[in-house]
C-alpha atoms as a PDB file:
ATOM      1  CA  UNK A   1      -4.812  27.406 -26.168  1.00  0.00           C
ATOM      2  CA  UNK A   2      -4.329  27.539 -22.328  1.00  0.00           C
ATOM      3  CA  UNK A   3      -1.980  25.096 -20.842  1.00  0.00           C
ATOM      4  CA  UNK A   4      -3.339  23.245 -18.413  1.00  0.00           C
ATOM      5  CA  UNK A   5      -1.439  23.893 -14.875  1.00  0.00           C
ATOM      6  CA  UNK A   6       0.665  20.597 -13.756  1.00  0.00           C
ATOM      7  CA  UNK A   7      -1.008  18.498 -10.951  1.00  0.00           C
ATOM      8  CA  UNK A   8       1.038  19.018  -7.992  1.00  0.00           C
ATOM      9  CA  UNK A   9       2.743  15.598  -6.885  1.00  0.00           C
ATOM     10  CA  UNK A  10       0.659  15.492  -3.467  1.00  0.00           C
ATOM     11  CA  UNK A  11      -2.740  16.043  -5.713  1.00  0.00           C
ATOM     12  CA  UNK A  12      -1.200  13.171  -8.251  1.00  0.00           C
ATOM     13  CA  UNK A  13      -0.707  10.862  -4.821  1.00  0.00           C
ATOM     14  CA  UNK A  14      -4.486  11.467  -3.313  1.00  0.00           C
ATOM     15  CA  UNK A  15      -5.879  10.810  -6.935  1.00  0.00           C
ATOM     16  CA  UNK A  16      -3.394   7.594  -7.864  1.00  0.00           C
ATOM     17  CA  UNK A  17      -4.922   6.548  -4.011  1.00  0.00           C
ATOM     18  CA  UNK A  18      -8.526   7.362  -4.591  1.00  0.00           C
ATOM     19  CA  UNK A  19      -8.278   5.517  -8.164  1.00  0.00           C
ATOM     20  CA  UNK A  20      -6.486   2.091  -6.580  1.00  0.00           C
ATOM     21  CA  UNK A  21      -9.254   2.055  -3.978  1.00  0.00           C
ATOM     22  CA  UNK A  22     -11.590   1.658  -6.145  1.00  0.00           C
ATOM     23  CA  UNK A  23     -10.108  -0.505  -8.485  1.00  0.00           C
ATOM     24  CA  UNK A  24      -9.255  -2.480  -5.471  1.00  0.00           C
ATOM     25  CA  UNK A  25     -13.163  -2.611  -4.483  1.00  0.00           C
ATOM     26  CA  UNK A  26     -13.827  -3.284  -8.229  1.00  0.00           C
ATOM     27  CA  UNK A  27     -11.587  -6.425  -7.440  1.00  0.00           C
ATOM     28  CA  UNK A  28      -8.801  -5.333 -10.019  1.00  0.00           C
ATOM     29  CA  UNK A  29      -6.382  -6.022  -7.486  1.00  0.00           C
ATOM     30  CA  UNK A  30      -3.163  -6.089 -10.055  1.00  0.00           C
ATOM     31  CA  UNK A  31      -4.202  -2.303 -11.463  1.00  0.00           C
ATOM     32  CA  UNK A  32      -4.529  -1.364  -7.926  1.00  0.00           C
ATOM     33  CA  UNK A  33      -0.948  -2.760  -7.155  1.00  0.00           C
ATOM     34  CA  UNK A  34      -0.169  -0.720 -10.145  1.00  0.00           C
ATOM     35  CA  UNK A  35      -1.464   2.769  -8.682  1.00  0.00           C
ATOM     36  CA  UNK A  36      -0.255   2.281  -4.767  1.00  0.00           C
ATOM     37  CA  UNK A  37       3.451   1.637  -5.949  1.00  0.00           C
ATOM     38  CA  UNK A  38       3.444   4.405  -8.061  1.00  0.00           C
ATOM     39  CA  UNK A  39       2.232   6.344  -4.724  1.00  0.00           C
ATOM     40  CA  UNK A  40       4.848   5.116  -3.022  1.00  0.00           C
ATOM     41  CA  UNK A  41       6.874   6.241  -5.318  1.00  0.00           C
ATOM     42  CA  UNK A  42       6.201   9.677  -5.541  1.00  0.00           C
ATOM     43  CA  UNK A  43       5.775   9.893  -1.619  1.00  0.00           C
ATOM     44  CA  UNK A  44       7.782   6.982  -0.450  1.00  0.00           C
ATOM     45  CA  UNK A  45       6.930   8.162   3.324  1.00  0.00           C
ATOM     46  CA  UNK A  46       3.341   8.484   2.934  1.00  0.00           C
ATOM     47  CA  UNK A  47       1.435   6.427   5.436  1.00  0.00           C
ATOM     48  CA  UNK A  48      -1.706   6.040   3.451  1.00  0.00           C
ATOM     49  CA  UNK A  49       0.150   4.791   0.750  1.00  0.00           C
ATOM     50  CA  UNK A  50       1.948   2.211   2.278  1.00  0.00           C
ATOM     51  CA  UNK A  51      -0.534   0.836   4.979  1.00  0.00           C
ATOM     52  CA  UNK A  52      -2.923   0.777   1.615  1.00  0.00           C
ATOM     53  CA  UNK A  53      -0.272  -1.038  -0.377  1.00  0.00           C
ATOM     54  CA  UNK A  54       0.654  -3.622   2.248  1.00  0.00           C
ATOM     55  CA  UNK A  55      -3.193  -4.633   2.971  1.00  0.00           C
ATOM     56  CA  UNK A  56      -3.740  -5.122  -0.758  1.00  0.00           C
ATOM     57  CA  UNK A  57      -0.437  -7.384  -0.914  1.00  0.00           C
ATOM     58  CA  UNK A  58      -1.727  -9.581   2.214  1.00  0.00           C
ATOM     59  CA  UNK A  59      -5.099  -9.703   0.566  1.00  0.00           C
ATOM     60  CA  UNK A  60      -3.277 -10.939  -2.736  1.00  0.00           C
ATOM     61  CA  UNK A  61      -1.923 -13.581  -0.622  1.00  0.00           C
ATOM     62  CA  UNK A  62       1.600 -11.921  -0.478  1.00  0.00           C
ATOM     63  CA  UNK A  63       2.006 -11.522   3.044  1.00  0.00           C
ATOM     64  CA  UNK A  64       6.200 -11.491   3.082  1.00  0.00           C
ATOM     65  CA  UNK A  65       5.736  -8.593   0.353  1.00  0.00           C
ATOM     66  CA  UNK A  66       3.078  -6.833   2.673  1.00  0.00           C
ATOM     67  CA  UNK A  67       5.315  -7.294   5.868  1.00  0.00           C
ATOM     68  CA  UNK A  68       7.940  -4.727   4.101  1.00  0.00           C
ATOM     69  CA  UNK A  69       5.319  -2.455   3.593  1.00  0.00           C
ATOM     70  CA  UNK A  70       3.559  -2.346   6.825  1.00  0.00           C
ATOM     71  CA  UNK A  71       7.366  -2.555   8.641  1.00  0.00           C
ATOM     72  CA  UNK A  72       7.879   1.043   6.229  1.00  0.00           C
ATOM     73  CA  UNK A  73       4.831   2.769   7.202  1.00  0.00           C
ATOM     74  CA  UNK A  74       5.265   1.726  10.991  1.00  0.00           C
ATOM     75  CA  UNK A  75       8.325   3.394  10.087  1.00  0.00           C
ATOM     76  CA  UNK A  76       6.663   6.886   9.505  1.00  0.00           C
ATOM     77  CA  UNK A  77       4.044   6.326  12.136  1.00  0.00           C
ATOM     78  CA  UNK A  78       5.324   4.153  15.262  1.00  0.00           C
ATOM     79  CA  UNK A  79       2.534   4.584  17.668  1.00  0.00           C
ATOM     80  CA  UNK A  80      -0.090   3.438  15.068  1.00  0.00           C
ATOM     81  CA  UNK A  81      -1.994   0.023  16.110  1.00  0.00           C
ATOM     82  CA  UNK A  82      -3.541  -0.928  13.004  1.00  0.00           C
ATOM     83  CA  UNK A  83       0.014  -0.771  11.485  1.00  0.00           C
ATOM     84  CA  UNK A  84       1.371  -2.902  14.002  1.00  0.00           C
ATOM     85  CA  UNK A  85      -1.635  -5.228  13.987  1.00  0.00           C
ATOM     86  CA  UNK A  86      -1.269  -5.383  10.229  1.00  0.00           C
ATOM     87  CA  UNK A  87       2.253  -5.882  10.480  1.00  0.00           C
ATOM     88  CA  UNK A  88       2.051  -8.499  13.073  1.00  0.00           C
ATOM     89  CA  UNK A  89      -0.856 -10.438  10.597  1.00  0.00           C
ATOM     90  CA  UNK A  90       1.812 -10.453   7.665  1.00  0.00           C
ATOM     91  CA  UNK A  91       4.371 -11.736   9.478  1.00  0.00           C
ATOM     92  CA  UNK A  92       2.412 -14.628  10.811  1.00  0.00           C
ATOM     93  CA  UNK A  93       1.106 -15.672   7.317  1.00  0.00           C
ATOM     94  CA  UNK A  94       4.549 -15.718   5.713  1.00  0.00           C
ATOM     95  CA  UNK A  95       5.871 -17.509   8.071  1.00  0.00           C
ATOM     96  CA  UNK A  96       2.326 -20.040   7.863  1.00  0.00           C
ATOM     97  CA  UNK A  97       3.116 -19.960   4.062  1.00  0.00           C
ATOM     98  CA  UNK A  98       7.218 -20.730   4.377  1.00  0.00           C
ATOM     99  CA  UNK A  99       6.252 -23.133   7.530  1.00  0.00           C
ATOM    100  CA  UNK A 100       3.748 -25.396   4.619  1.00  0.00           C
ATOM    101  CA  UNK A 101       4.818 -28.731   2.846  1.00  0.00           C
END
């Protein structure tokens, strides 16, 4: 029987990405977790992964979490405005969330 040929670890990352975004529109938010980290992982620089991983935290309500995510992937892409917008949105809900009674 022929082996099948190992998935390269950039074709493992687009398909662990493709299969959290849909679990994440499926609202499985905790398997999605799941998949991104694993992304990040295997490419810890990977923009996609990161900026993916840190929106799904801040939509979980984890905005601290998010913040460390957004502040990697501005990291690997400084001029990026949606990173820094993103960035900028987590930082002002954890510090809303640490600021409430």
């Amino acid at each position: 029987m022929a082996r099948k040929p190992a998935e390269s670890r950039s074709a493992r990352v687009q398909r662990l990405l493709q299969e959290a975004r849909t679990l994440r529109r499926d609202g499985r938010f905790a398997e999605a977790e799941r998949r991104y980290r694993t992304a990040v992982r295997l490419h810890p620089d990977n923009l996609t992964s990161l900026f993916n991983l840190g929106t799904l935290l801040q939509a979980m309500n984890r905005p601290a979490e998010a913040a460390k995510f957004f502040e990697r992937a501005l990291a690997t892409n400084p001029p990026d405005p949606d990173v820094k917008a993103q960035l900028l949105a987590a930082i002002q809900a954890a510090h809303r969330a640490h600021a409430a009674p």
